[in-house]
N, C-alpha and C. Protein backbone atom coordinates (compact mmCIF):
# COMPACT_ATOMS: atom_id res chain seq x y z
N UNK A 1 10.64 -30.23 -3.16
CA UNK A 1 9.55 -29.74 -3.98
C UNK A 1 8.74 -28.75 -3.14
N UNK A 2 8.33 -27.54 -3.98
CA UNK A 2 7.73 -27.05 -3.07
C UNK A 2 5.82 -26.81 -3.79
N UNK A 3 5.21 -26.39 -2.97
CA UNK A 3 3.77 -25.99 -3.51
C UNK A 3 3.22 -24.96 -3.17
N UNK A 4 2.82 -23.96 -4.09
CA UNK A 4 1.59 -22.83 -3.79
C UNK A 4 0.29 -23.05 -3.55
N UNK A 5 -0.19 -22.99 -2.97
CA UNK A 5 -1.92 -23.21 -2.92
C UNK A 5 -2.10 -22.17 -3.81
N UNK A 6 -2.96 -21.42 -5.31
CA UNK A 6 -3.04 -20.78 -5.73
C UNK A 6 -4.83 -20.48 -6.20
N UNK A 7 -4.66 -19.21 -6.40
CA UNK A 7 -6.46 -19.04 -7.37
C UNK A 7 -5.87 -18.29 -8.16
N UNK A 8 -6.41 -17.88 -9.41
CA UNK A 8 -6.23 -17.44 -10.30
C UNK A 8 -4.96 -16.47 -10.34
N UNK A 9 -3.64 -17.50 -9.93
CA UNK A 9 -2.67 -16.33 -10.27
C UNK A 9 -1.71 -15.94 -8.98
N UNK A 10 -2.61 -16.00 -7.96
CA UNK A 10 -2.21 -15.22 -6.65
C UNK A 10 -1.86 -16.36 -6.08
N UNK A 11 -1.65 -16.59 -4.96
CA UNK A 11 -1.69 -17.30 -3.52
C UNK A 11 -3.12 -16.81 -3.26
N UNK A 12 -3.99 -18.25 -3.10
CA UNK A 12 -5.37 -18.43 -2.25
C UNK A 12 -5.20 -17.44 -1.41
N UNK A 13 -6.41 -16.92 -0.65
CA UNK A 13 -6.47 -16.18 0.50
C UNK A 13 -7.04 -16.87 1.70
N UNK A 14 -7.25 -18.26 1.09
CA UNK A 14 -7.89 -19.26 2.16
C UNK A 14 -7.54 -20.66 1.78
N UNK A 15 -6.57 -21.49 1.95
CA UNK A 15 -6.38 -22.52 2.02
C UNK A 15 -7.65 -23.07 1.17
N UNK A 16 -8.44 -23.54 1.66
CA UNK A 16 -9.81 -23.87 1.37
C UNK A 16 -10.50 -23.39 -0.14
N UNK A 17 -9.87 -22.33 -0.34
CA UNK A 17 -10.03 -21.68 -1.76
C UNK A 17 -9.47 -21.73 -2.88
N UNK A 18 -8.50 -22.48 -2.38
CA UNK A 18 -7.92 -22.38 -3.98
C UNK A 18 -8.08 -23.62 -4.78
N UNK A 19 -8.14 -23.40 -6.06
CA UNK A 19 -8.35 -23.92 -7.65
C UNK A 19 -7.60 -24.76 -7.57
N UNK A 20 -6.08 -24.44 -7.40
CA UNK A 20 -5.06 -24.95 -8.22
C UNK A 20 -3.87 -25.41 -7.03
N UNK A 21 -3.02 -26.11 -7.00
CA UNK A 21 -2.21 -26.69 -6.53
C UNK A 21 -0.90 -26.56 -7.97
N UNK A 22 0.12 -25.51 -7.54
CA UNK A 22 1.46 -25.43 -8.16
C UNK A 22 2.33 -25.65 -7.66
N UNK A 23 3.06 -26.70 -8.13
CA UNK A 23 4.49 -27.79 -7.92
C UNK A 23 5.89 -27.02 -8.52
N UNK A 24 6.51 -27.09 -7.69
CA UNK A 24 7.94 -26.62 -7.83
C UNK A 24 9.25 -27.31 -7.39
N UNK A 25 9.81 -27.02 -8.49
CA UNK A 25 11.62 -28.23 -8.06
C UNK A 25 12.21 -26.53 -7.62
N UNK A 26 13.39 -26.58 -7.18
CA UNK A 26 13.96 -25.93 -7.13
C UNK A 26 15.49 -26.06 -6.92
N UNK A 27 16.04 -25.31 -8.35
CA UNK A 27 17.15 -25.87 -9.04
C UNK A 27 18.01 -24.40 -9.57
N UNK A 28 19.29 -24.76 -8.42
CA UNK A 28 20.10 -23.33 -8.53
C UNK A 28 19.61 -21.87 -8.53
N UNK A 29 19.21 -22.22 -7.28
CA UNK A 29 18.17 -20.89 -7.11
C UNK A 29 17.17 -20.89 -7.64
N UNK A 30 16.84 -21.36 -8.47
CA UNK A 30 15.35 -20.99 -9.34
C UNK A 30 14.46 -22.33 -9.37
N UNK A 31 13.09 -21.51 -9.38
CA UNK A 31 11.93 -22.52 -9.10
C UNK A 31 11.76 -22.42 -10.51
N UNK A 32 11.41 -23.58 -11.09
CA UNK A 32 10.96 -24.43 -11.96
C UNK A 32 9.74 -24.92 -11.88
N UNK A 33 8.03 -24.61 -12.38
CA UNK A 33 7.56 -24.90 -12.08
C UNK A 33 7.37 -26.94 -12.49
N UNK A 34 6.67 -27.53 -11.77
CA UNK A 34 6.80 -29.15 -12.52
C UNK A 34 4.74 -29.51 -13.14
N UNK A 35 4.67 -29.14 -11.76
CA UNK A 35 3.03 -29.39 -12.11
C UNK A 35 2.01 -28.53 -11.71
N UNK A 36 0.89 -28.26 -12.05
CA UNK A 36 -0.19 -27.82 -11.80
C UNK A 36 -1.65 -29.45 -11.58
N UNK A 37 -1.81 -29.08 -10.54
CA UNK A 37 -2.99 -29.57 -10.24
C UNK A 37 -4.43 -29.08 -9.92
N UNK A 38 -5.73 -29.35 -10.00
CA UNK A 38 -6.94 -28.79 -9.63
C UNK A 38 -7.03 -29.49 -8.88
N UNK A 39 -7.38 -28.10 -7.59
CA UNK A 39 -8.05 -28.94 -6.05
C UNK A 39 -9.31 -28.48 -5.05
N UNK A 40 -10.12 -27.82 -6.04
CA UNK A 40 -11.17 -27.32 -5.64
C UNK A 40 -11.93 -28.19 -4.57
N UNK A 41 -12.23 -28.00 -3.50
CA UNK A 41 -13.29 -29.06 -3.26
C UNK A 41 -12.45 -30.46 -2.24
N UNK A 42 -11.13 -30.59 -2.91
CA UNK A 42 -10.52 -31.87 -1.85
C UNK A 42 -10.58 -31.25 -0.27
N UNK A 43 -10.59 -32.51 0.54
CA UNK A 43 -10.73 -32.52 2.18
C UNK A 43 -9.34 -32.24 2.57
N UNK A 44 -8.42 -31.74 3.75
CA UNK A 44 -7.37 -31.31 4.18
C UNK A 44 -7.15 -32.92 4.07
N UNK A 45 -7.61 -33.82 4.13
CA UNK A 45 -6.61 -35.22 4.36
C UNK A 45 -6.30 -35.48 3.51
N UNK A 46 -7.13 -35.34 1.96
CA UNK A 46 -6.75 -35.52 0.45
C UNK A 46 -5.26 -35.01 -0.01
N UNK A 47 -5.78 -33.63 0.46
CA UNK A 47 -4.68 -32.66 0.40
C UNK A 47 -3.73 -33.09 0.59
N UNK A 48 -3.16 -33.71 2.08
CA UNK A 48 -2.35 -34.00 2.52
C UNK A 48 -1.49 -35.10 2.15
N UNK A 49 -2.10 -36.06 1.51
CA UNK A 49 -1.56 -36.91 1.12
C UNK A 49 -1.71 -37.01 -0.51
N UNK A 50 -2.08 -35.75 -1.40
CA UNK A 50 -1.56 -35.54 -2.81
C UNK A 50 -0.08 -34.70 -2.57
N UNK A 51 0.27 -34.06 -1.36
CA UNK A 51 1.51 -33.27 -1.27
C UNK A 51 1.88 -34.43 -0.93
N UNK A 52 1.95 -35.41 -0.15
CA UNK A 52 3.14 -36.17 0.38
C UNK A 52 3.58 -37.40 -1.10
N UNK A 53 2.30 -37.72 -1.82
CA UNK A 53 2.84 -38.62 -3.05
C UNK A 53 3.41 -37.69 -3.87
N UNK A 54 3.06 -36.81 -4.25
CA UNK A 54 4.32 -35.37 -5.05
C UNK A 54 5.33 -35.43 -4.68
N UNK A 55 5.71 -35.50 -3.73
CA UNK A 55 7.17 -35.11 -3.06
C UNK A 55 7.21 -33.98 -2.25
N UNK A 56 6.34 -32.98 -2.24
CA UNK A 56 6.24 -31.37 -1.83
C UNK A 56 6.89 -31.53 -0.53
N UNK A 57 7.84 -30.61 0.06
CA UNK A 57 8.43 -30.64 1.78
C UNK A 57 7.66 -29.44 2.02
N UNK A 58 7.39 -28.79 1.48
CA UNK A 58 6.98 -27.73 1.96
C UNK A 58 5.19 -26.70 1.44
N UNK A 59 4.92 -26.25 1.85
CA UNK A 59 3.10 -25.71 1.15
C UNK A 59 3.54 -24.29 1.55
N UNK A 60 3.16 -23.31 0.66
CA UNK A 60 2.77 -21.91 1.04
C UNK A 60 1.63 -21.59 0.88
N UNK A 61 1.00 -20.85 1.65
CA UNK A 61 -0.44 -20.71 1.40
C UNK A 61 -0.86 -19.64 2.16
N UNK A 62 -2.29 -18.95 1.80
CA UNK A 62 -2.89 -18.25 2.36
C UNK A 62 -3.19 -18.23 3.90
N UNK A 63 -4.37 -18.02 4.41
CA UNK A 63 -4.83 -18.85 5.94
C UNK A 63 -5.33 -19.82 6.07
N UNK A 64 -5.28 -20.63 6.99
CA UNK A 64 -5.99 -21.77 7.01
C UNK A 64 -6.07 -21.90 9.07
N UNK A 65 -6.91 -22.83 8.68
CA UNK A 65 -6.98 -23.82 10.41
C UNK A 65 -5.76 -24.38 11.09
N UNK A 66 -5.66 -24.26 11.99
CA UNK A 66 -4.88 -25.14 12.92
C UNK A 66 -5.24 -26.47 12.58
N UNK A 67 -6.34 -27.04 13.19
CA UNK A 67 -6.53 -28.65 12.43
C UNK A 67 -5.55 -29.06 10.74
N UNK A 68 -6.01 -28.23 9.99
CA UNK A 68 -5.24 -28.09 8.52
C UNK A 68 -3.66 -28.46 8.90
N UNK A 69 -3.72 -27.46 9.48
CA UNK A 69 -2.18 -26.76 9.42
C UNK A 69 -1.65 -28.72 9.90
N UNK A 70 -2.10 -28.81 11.37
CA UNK A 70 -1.61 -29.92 12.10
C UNK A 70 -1.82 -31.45 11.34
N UNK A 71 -3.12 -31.46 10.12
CA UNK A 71 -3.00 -32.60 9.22
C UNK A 71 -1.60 -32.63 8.38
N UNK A 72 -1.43 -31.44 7.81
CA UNK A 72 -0.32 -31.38 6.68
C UNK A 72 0.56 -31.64 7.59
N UNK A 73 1.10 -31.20 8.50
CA UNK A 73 2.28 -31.01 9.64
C UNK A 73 2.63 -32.81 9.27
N UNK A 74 1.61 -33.36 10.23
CA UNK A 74 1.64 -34.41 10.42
C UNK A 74 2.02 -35.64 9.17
N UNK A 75 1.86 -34.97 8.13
CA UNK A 75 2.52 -35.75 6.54
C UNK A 75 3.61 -35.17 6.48
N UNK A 76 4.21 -34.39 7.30
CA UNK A 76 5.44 -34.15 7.04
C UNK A 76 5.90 -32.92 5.94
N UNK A 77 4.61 -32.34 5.70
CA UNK A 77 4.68 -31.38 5.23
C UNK A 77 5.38 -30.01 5.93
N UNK A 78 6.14 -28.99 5.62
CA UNK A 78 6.20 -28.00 6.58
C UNK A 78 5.01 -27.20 5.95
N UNK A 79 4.31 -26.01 6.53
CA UNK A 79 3.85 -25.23 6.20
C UNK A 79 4.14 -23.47 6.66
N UNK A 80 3.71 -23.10 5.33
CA UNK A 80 4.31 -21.60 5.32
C UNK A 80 3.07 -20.62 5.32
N UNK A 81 2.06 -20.38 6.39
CA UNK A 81 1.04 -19.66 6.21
C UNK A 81 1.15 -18.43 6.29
N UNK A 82 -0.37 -17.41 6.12
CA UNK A 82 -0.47 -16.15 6.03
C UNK A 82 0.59 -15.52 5.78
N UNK A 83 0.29 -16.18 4.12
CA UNK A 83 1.14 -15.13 2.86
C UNK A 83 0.24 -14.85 1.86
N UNK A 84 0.45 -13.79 1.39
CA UNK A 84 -0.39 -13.11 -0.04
C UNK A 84 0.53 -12.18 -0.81
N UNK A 85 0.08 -12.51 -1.98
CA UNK A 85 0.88 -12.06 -3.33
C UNK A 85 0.57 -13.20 -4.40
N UNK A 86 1.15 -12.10 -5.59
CA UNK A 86 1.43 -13.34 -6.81
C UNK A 86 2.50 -14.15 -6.58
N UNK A 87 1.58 -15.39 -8.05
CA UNK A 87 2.76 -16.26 -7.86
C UNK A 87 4.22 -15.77 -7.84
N UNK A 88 4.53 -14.77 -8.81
CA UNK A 88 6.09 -14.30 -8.95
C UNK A 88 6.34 -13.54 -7.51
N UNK A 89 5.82 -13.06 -7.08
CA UNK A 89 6.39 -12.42 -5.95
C UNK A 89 6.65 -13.38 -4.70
N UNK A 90 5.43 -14.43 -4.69
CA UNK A 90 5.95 -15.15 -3.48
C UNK A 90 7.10 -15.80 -3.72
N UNK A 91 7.03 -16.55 -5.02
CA UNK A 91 8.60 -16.95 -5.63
C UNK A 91 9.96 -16.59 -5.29
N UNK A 92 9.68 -15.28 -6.07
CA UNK A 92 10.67 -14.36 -5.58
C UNK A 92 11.27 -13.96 -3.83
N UNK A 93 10.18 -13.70 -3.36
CA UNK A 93 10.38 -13.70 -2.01
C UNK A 93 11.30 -14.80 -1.37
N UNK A 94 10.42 -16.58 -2.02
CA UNK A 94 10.95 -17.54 -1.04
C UNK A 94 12.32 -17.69 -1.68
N UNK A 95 12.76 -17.09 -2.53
CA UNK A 95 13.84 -17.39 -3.16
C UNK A 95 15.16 -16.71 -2.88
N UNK A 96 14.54 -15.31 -2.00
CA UNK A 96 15.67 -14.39 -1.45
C UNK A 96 15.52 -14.32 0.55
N UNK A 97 14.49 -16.05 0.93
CA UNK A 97 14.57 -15.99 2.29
C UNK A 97 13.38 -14.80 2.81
N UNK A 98 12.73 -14.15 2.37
CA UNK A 98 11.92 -12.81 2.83
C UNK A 98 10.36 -12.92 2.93
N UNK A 99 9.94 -14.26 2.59
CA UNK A 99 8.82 -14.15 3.28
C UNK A 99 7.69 -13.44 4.04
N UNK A 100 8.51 -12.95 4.63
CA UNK A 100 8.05 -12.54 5.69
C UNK A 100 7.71 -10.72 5.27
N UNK A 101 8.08 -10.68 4.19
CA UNK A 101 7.41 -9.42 3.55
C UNK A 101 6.17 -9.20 2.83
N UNK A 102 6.00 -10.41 2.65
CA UNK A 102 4.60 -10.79 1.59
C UNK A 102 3.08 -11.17 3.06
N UNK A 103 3.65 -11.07 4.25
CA UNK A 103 2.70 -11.68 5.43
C UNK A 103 1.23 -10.56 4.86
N UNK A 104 0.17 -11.57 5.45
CA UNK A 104 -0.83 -10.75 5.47
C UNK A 104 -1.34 -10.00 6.50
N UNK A 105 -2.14 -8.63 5.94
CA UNK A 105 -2.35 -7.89 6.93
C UNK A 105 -2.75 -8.73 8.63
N UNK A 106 -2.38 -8.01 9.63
CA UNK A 106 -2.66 -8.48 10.77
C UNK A 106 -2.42 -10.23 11.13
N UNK A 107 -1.57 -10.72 10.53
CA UNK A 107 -1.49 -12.44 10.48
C UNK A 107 0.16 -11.75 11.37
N UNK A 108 0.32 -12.96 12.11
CA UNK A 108 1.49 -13.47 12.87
C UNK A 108 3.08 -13.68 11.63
N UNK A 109 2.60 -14.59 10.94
CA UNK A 109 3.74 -14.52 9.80
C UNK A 109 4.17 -15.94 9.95
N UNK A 110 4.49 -16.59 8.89
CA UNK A 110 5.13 -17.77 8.31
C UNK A 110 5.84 -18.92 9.05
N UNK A 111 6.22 -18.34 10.42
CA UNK A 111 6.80 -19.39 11.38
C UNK A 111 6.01 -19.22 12.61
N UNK A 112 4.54 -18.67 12.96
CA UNK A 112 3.91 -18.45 13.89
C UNK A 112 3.43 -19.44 13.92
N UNK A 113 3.39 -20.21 15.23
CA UNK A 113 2.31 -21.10 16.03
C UNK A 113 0.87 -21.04 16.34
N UNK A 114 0.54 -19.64 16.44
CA UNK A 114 -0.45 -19.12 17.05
C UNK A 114 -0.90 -18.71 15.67
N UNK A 115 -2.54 -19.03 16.25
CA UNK A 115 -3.36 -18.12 15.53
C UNK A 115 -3.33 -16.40 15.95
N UNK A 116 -3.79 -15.97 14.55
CA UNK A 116 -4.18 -14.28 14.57
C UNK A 116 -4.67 -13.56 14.90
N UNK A 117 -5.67 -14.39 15.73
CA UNK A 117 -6.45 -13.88 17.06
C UNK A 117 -6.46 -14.57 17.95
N UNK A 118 -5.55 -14.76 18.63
CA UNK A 118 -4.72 -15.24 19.68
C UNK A 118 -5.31 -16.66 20.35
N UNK A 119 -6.11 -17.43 19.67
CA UNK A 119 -6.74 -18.62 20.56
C UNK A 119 -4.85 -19.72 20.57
N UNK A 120 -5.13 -20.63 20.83
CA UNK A 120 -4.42 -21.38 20.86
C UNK A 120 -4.20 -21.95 20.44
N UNK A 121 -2.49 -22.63 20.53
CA UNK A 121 -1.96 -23.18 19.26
C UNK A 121 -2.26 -24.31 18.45
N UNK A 122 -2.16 -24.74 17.38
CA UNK A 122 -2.73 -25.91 16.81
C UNK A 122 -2.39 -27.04 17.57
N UNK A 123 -3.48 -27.88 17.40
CA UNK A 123 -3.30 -29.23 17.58
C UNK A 123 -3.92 -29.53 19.54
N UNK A 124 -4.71 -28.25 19.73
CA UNK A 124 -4.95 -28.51 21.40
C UNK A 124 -6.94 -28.60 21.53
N UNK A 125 -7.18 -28.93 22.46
CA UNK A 125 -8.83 -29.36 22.30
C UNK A 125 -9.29 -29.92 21.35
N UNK A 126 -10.74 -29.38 20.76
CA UNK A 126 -11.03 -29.93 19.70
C UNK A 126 -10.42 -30.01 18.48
N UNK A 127 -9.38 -29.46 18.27
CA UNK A 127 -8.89 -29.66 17.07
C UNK A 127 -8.14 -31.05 17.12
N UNK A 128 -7.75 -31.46 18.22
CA UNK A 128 -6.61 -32.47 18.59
C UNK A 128 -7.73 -33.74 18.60
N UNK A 129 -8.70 -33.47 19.08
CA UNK A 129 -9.78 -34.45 19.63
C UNK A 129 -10.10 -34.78 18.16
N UNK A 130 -10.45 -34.27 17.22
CA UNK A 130 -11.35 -34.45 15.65
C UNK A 130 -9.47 -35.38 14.81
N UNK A 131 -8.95 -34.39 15.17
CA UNK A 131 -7.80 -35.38 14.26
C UNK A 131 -7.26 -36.82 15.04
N UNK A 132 -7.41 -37.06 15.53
CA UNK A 132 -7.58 -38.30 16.75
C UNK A 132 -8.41 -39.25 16.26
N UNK A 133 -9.74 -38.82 16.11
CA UNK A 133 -10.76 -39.34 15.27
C UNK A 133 -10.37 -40.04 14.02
N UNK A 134 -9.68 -38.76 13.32
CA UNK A 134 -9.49 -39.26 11.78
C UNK A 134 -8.53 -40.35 11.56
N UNK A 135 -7.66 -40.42 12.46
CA UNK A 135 -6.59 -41.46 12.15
C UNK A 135 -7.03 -42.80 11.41
């Protein structure tokens, strides 16, 4: 299963921003959408564990935090950040492997570790220290 973080249409431009949560099977090439959810407002841990009772393996989404990134990680989510486009295009994209055409300006791209302004990779200092906490 996969999921868009979405706002009206697009891929969020911020994790944190988006409305809607769109669910996808994907069946002989083609995504099927299954569900739409509203997620205005949920905490990255909510999050994390409405993708893992869905089924979702995977999230595409706008930008987000390292902490984020390393909660979802940690449900076993993969994540696919700093992407932008519509829904049909990212579709399309993940559907012909290309990703990596839809990246947003100045972002690293979809299998980067690193943040976009070069601090360090998720899950080190305080970010590691606060999710430690949360357990």
């Amino acid at each position: 299963m996969l999921c868009l973080a979405c706002h009206q249409g697009r891929l969020a431009t911020l994790l944190e921003t988006a409305t809607e949560l769109r669910f996808y099977s994907l069946e002989r090439d083609q995504a099927v959408l299954r569900e739409v959810r509203a997620c205005s407002g949920a905490s990255v841990r909510l999050l994390a564990e409405l993708l893992a009772v869905r089924g979702a393996s995977a999230l595409i989404c706008g930008a987000l935090t390292g902490c984020c990134r390393m909660t979802l990680e940690h449900q076993g989510i993969t994540v696919l950040p700093w992407i932008a486009g519509s829904v049909e295009q990212v579709l399309g994209a993940h559907a012909q492997g290309r990703l990596d055409t839809l990246v947003m300006p100045g972002c690293p791209g979809p299998t980067a570790r690193k943040c976009p302004q070069g601090r360090s990779a998720p899950g080190r200092g305080r970010c590691r220290q606060r999710f430690q906490q949360e357990k």
